[in-house]
Protein backbone atom coordinates (compact mmCIF):
# COMPACT_ATOMS: atom_id res chain seq x y z
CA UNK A 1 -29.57 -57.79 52.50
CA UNK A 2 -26.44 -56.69 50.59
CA UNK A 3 -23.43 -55.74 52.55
CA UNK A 4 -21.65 -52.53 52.73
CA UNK A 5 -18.98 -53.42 50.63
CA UNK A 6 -21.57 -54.45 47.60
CA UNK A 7 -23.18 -50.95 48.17
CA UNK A 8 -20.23 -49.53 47.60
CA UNK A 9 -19.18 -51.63 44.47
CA UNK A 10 -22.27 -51.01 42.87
CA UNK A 11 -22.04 -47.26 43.09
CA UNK A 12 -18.49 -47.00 41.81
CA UNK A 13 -19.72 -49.31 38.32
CA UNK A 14 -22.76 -46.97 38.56
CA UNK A 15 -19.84 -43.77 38.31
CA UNK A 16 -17.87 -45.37 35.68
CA UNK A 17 -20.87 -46.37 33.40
CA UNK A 18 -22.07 -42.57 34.01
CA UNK A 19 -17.86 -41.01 32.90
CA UNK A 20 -17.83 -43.24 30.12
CA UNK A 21 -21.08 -42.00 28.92
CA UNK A 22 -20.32 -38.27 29.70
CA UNK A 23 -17.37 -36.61 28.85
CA UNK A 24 -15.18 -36.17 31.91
CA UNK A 25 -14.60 -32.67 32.84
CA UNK A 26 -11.61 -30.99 34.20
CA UNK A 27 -11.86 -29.58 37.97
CA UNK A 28 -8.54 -28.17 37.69
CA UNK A 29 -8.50 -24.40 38.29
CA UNK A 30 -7.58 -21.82 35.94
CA UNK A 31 -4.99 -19.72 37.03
CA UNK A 32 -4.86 -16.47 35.16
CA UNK A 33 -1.52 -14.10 34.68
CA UNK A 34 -1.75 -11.31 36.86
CA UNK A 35 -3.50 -8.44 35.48
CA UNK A 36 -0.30 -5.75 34.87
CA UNK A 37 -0.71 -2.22 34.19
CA UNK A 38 1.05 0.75 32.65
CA UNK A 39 1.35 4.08 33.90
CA UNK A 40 3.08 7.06 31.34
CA UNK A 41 6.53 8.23 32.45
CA UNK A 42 6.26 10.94 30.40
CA UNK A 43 9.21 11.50 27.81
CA UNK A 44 10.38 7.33 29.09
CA UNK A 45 7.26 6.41 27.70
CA UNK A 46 4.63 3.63 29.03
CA UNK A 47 6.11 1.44 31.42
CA UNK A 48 4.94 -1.64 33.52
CA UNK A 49 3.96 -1.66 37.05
CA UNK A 50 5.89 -4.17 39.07
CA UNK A 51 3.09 -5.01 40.97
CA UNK A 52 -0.06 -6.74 39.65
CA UNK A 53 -3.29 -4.54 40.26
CA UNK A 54 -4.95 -5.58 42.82
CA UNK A 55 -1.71 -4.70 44.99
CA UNK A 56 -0.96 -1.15 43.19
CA UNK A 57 -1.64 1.36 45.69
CA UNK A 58 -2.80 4.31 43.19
CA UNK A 59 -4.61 2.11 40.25
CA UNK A 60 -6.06 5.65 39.28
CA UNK A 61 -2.84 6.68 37.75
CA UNK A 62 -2.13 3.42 35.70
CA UNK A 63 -3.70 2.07 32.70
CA UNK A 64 -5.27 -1.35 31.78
CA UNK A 65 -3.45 -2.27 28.73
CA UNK A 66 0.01 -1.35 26.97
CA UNK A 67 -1.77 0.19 24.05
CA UNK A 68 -4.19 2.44 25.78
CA UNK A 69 -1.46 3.99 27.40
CA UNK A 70 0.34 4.73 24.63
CA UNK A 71 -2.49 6.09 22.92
CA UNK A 72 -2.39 8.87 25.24
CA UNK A 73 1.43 8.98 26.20
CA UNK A 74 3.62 11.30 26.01
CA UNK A 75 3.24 14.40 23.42
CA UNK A 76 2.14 12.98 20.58
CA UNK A 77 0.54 10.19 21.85
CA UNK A 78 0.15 7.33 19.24
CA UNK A 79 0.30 8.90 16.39
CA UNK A 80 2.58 8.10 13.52
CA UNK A 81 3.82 9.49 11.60
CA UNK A 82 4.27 12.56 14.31
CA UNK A 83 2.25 15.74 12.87
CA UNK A 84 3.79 19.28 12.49
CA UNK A 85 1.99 19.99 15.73
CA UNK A 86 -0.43 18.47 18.33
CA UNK A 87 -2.10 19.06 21.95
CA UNK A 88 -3.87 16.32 22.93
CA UNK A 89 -5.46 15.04 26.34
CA UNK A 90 -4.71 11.70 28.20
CA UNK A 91 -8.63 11.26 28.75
CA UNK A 92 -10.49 9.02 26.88
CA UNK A 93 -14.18 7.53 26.63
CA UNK A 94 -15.72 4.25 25.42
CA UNK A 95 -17.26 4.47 21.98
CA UNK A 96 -18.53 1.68 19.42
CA UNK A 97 -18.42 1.95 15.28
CA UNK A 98 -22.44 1.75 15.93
CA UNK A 99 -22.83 4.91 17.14
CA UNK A 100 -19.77 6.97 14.91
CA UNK A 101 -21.58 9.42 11.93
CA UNK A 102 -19.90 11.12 9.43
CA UNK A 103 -21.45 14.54 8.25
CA UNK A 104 -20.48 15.29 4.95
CA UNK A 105 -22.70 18.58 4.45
CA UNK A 106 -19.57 20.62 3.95
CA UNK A 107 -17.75 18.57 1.06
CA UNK A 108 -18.59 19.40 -2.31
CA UNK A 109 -20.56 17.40 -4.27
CA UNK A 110 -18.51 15.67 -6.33
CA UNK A 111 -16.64 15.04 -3.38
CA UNK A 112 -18.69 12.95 -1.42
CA UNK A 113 -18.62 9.34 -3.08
CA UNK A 114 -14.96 9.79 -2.17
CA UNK A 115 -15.02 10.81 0.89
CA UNK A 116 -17.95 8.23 2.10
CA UNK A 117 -15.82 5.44 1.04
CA UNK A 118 -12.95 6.88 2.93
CA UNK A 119 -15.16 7.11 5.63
CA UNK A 120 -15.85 3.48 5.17
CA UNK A 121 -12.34 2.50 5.14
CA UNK A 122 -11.83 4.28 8.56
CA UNK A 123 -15.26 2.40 9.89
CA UNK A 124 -14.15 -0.68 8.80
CA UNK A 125 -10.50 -0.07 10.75
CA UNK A 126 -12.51 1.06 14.09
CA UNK A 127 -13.51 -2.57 13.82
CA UNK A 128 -10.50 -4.65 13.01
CA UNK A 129 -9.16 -2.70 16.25
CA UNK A 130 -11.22 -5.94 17.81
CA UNK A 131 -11.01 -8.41 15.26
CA UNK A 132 -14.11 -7.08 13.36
CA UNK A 133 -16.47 -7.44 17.04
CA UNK A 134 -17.01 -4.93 19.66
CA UNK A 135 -18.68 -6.52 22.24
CA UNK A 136 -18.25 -3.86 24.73
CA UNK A 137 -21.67 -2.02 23.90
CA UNK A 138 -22.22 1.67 24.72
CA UNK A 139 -24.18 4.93 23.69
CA UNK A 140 -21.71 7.82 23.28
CA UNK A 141 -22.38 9.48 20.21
CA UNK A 142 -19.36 10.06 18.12
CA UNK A 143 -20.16 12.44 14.88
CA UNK A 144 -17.30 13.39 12.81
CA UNK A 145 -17.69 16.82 11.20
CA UNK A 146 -15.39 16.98 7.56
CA UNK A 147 -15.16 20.03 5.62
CA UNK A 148 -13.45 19.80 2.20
CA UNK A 149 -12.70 23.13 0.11
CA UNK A 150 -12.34 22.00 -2.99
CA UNK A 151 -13.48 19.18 -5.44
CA UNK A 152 -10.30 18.15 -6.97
CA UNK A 153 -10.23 14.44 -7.01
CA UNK A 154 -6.64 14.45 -8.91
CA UNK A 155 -3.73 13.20 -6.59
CA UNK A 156 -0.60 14.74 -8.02
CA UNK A 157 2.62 16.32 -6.52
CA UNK A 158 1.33 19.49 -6.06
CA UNK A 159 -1.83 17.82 -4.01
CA UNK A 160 -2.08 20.17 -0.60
CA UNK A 161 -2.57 17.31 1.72
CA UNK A 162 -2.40 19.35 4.56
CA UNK A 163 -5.37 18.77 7.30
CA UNK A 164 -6.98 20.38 10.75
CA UNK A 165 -8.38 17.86 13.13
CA UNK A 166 -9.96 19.13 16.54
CA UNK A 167 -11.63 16.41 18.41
CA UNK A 168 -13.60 17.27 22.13
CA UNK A 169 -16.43 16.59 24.11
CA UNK A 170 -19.80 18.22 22.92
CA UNK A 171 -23.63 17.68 24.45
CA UNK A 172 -22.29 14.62 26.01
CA UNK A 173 -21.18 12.87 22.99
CA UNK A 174 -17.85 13.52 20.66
CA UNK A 175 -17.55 16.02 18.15
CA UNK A 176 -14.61 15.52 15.47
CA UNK A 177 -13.98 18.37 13.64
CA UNK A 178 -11.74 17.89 10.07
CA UNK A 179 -10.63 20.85 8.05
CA UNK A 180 -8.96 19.86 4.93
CA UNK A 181 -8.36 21.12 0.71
CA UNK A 182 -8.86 18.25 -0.61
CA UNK A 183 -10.36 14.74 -0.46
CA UNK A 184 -6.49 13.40 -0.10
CA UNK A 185 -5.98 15.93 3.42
CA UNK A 186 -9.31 14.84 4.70
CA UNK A 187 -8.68 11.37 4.37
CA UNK A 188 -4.90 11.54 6.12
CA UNK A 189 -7.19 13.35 8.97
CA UNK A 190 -9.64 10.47 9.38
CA UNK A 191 -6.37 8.03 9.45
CA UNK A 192 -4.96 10.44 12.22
CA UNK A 193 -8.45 10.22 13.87
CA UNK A 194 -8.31 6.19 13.89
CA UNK A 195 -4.76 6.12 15.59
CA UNK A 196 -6.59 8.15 18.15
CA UNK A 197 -9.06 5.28 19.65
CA UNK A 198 -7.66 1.75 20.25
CA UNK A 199 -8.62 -1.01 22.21
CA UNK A 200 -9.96 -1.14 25.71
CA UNK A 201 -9.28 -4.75 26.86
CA UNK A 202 -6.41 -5.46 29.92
CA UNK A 203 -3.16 -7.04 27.95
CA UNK A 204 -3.99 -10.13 30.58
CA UNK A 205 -7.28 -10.72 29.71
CA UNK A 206 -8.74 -13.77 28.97
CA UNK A 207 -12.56 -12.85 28.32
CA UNK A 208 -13.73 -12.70 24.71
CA UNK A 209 -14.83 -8.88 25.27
CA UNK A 210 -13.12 -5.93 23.34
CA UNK A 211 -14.16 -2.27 23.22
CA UNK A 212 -12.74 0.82 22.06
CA UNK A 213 -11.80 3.85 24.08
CA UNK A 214 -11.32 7.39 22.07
CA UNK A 215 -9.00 10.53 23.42
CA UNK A 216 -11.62 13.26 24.47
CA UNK A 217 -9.47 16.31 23.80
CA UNK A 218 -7.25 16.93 20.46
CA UNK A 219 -6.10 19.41 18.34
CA UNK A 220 -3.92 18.31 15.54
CA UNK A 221 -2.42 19.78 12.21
CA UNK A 222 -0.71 18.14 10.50
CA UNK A 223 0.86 18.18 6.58
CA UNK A 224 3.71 15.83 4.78
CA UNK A 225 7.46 17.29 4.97
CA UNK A 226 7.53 15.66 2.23
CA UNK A 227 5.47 15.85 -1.32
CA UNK A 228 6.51 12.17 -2.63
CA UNK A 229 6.92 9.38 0.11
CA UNK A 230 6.94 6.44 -1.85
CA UNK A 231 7.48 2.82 -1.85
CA UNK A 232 8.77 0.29 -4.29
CA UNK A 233 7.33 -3.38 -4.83
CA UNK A 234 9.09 -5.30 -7.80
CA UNK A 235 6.39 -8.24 -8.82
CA UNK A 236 8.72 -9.73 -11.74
CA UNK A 237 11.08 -11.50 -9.53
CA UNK A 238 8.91 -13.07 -7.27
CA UNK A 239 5.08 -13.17 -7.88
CA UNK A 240 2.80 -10.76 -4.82
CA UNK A 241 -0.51 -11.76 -4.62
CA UNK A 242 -3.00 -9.14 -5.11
CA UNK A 243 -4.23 -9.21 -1.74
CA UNK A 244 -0.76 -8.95 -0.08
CA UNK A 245 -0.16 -5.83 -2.21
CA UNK A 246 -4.06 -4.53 -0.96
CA UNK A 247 -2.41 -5.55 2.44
CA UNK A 248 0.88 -3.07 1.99
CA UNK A 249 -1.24 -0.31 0.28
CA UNK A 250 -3.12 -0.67 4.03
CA UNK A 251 0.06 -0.30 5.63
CA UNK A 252 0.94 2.58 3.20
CA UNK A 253 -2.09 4.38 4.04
CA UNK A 254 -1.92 4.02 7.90
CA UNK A 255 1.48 6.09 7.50
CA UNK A 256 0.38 8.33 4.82
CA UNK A 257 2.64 7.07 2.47
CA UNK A 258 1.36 8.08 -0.92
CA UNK A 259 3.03 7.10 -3.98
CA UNK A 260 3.16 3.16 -4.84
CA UNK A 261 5.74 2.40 -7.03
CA UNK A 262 4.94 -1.00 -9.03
CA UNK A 263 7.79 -2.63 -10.94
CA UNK A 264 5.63 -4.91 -12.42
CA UNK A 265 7.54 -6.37 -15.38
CA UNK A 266 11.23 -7.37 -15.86
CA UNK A 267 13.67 -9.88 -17.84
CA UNK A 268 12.42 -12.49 -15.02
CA UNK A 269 8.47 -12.32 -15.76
CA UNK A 270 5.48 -10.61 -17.30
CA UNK A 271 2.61 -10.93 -14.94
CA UNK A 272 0.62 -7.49 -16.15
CA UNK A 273 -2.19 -8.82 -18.77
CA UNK A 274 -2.32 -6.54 -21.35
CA UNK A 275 -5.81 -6.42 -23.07
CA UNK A 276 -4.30 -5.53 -26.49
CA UNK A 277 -1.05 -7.95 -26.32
CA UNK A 278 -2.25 -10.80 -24.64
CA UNK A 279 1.19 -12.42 -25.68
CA UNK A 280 3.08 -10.51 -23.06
CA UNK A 281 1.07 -12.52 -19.84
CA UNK A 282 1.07 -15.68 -22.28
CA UNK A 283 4.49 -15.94 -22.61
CA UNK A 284 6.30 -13.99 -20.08
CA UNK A 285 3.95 -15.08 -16.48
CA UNK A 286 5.05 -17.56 -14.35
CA UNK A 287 2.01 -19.72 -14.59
CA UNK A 288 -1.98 -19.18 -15.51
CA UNK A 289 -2.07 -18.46 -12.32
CA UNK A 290 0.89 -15.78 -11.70
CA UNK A 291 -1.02 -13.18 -13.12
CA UNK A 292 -2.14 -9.55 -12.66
CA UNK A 293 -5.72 -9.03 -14.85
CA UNK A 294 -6.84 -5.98 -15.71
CA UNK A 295 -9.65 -5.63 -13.57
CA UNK A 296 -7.52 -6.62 -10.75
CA UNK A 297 -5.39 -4.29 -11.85
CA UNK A 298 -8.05 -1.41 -11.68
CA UNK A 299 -9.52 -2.36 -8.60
CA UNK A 300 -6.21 -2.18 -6.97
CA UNK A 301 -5.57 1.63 -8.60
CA UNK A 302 -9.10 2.53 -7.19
CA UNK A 303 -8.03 0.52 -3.61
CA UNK A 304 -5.12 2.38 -3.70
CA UNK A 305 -6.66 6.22 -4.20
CA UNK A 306 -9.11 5.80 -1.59
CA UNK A 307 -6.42 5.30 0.83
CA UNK A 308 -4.41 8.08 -0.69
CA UNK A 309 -1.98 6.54 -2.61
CA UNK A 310 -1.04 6.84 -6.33
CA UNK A 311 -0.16 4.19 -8.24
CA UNK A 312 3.22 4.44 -10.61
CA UNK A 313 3.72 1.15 -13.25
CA UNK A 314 6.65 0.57 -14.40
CA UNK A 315 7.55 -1.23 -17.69
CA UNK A 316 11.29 -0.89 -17.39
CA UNK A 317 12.75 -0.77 -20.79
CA UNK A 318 14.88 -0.94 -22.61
CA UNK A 319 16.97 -3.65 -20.66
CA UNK A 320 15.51 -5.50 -17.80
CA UNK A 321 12.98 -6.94 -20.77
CA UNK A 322 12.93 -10.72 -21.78
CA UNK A 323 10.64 -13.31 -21.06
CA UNK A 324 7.14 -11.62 -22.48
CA UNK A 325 8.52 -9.98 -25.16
CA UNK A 326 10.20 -13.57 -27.06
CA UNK A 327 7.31 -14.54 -28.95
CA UNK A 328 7.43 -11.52 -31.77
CA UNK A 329 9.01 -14.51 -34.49
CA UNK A 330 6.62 -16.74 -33.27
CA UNK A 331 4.26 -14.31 -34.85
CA UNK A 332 6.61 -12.85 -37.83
CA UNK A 333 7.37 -9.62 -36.50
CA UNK A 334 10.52 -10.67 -35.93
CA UNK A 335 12.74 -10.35 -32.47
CA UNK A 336 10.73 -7.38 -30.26
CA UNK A 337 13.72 -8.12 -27.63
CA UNK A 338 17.38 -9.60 -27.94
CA UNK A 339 19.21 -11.86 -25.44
CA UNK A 340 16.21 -13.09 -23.99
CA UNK A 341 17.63 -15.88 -21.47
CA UNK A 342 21.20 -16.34 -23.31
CA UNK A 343 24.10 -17.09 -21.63
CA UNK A 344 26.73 -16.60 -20.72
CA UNK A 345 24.60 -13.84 -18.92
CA UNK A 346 28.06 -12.08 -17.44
CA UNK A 347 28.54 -11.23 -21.50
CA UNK A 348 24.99 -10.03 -21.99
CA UNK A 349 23.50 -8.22 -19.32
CA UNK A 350 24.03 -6.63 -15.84
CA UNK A 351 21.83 -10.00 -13.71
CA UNK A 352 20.41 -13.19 -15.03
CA UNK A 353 18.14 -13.77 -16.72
CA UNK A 354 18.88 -11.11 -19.51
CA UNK A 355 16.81 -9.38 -22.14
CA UNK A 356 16.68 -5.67 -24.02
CA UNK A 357 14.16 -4.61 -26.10
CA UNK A 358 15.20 -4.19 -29.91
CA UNK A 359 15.34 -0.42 -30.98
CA UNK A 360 15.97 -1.63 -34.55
CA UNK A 361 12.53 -3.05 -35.14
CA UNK A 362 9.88 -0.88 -35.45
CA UNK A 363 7.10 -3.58 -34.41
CA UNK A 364 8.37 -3.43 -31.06
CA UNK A 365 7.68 0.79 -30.79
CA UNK A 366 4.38 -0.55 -31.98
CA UNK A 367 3.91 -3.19 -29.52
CA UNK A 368 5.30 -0.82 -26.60
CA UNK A 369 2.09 2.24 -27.50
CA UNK A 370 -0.79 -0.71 -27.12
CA UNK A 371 0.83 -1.61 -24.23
CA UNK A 372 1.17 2.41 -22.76
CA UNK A 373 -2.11 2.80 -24.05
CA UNK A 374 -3.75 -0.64 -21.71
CA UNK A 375 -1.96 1.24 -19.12
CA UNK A 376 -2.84 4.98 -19.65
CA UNK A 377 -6.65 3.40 -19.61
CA UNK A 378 -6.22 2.44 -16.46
CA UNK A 379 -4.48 5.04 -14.16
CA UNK A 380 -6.89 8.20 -13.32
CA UNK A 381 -5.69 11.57 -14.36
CA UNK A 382 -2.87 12.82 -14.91
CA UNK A 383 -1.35 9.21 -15.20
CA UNK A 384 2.57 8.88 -14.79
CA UNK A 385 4.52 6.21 -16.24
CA UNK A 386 7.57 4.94 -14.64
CA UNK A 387 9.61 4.15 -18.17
CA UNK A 388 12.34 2.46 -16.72
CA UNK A 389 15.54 3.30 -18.10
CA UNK A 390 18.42 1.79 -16.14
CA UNK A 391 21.34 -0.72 -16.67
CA UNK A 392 20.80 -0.93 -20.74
CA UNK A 393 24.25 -3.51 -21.28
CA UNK A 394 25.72 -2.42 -24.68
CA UNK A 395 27.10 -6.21 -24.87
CA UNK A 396 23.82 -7.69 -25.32
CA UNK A 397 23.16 -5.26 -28.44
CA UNK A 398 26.33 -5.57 -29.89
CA UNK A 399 25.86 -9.09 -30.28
CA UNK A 400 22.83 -8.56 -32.34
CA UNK A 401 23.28 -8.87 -35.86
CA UNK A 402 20.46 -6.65 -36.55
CA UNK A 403 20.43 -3.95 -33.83
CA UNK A 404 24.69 -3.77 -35.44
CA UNK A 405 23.42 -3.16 -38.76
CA UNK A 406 20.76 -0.82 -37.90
CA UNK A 407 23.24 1.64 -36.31
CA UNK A 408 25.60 1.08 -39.38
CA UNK A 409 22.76 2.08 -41.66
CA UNK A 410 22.43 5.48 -39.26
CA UNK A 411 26.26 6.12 -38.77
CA UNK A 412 25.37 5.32 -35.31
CA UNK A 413 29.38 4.06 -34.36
CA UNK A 414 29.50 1.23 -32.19
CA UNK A 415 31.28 2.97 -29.10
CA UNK A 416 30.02 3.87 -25.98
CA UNK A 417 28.75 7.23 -27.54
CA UNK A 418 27.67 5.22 -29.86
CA UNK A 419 24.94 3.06 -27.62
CA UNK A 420 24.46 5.80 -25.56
CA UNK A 421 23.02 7.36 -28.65
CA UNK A 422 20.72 4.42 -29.40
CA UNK A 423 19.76 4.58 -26.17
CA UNK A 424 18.38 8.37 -26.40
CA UNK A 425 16.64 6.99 -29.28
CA UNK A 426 15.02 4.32 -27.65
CA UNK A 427 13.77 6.69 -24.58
CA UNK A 428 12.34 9.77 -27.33
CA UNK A 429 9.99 7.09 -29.20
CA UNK A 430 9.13 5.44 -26.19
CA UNK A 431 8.39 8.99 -24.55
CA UNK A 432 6.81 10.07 -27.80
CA UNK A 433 4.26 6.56 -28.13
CA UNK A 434 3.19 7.44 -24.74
CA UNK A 435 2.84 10.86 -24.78
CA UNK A 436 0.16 10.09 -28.25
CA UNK A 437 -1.92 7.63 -26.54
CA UNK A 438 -2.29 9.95 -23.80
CA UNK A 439 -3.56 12.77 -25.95
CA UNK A 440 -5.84 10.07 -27.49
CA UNK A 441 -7.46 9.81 -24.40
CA UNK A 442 -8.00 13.48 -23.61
CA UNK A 443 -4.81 14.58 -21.78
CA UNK A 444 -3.73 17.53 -23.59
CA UNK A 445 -0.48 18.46 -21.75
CA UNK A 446 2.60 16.80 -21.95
CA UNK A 447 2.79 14.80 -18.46
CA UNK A 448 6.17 14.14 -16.20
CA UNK A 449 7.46 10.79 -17.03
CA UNK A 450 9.48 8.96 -14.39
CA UNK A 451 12.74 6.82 -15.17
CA UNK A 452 15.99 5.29 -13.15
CA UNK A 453 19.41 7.10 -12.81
CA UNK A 454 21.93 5.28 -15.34
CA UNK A 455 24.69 6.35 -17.31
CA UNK A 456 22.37 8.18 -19.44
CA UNK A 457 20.99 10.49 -16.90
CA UNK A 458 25.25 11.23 -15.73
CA UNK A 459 25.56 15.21 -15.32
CA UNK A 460 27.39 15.39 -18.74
CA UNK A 461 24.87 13.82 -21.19
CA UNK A 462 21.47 14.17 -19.70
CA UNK A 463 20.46 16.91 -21.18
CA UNK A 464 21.20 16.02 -24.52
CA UNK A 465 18.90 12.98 -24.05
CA UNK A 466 16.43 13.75 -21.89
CA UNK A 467 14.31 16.90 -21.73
CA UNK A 468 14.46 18.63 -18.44
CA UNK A 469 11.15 19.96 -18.65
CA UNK A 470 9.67 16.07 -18.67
């Protein structure tokens, strides 16, 4: 018979043979963070129990997560930016995207392809509120009544983007009510109406579930203090992908910002392809790669309306021009800019790497329309053009043998006055090339034109160079 001790032996090999064969799995217990809560102080805001819980004495009162109570905090709530005026309730009720209709019976027609993809947008954002997967599954009906007054689609200054939104409890399910003009109000309403549900999932919580809890009880109206609330991304200097600028349009939208002001091109790069000048990209981008096409280009415009914001380019001229415009004597049209890349750069221009266009040469007014017309092609009515205008640095055109003998040839003296002059010029064909290519393509009145405060635009000589009325 085998002893005890072989017994014993034989079932500790058997143990080992069976943990080498099976991965060994930890018995060590989880310990989770205590679950904390939040309660609303009123004007203090959300704070933190001090207790986990389990041990507060009046749970009721508190709630689960930091953003949940601050969705319902204080007077108005989580909203942002904070509406003209708003009355809202601290009770809320699960909901999931499944269930959420839109009723579009009351916008006009041509209306509606707009609004259902701004409905989409504000879907899709329901979602992300859980990483794109509500797992926390429930039947409230949430319906979402829009009425739109008018079928303008244009997004301009004058674009009333005031809204009405009146959310409650109706037949056991939600009704949202939005009252807006325009596609443009309606849509800021539906982006009010998202910052309204967030997530309903302790801060603590270590389970893969997520669902979405939605204030029962609103009334909000709401319109912009101010008409242009803009933003200003320079792509010359440094290279944005497109889907980080899609990413800051989002961010844009979620605080109704709606102007986005793209300063696409300077002396540093030339990323904008240009279907008519293909030079400009070929020349002036950092790499094959660095490079804005134009259907990326027009997506992003079309991104960018649906989410209520308006799209500016700028092509700042005449300075802050270089690398994309040197190729003009590679081509015989002889230098399109000055400058381009010379040093000493403190002689030549305001910041390296300097560049001005050439007002003496007439191919570059030519070159400049195809260009305003690629881009008046691409921004929906009534496009505005950003024309740049700032820190023109006489230096650099004095030092041009042909740009000198151009203004000698108009009695154009070579003072300040004198550049200042040339200058004007420059800014009157420019406006004039673009104000053509927009007729060309059906826009009948003369359109506002943006540009950058400079010398020329001092109290003293703007009106001799610039007409007020653009």
């Amino acid at each position: 018979m085998m002893s005890s001790q072989w017994i014993l032996l034989v079932i500790i090999a058997a143990n080992l043979v069976y943990c080498n064969e099976n991965e060994i799995k930890d018995t060590t217990p989880i310990v989770y963070e205590p679950s904390w809560v939040y309660k609303c102080m009123g004007t203090d805001g959300c704070q933190r129990s001090d207790r986990p819980r389990s041990l507060v004495e009046d749970a009721s009162s508190y709630y689960d997560s930091l953003a949940l109570c601050r969705t319902v905090c204080g007077r108005f709530g989580g909203l942002w930016p904070k509406p003209v005026s708003a009355v809202l309730s601290m009770q809320t009720v699960k909901m999931h995207p499944n269930n959420l209709r839109y009723d579009l019976s009351n916008v006009p027609a041509e209306a509606r392809e707009m609004i259902a993809q701004m409905t989409q947008v504000t879907s899709s954002n329901l979602m992300a509120e859980c990483a794109g997967n509500v797992t926390d599954l429930v039947d409230t009906r949430v319906v979402v009544y829009l009425t739109v007054r008018g079928n303008n689609l244009e997004l301009t200054w004058d674009t009333n983007e005031e809204y009405f939104l009146d959310v409650q409890m109706k037949d056991g399910g939600v009704a949202v009510r939005i009252d807006a003009d325009n596609v443009y109000g309606a849509r800021h309403a539906l982006e009010t109406f998202s910052q309204l549900v967030t997530t309903d999932k302790p801060d603590q919580s270590h389970q893969p579930q997520c669902g979405l809890r939605v204030i029962i009880g609103a009334k909000i109206r709401d319109k912009p203090a101010y008409r242009h609330r803009g933003l200003v991304l320079d792509t010359s200097r440094h290279f944005i992908p497109m889907k980080d600028i899609k990413r800051m349009i989002d961010g844009m939208a979620s605080t109704k910002l709606n102007v986005f002001h793209w300063h696409v091109t300077d002396s540093h790069s030339f990323p904008l392809e240009s279907t008519r000048v293909p030079q400009f990209t070929r020349y002036g981008a950092y790499s094959s790669s660095d490079i804005y096409s134009v259907e990326e280009v027009r997506q992003l415009i079309k991104y960018a309306q649906i989410r209520g914001v308006r799209v500016v380019i700028e092509i700042d001229a005449p300075a802050h021009a270089g690398n994309g415009w040197q190729w003009g004597k590679d081509y015989g049209f002889g230098d399109l800019a000055v400058c381009v890349n010379a040093e000493p750069w403190r002689r030549l221009c305001i910041e390296p790497p300097c560049g001005q266009l050439n007002p003496a040469n007439p191919v570059m007014y030519r070159v400049l329309r195809n260009l305003y017309k690629d881009i008046a092609e691409l921004l929906p009515k009534p496009a505005v053009l950003h024309v740049g205008g700032d820190e023109v640095f006489f230096g650099c055109w004095n030092s041009s043998e042909a740009i000198v003998n151009y203004m000698e040839e108009k009695g154009i003296e070579r003072t300040v006055d004198g550049f200042i002059k040339l200058w004007g010029e420059f800014h009157t064909n420019a406006l004039q090339a673009w104000d053509e290519e927009l007729k060309s393509l059906g826009t009948d009145e003369p359109q506002p034109v943006m540009i950058w405060s400079s010398e020329l635009t001092q109290a003293h000589r703007v009106q001799k160079y610039l007409s007020k009325d653009r």
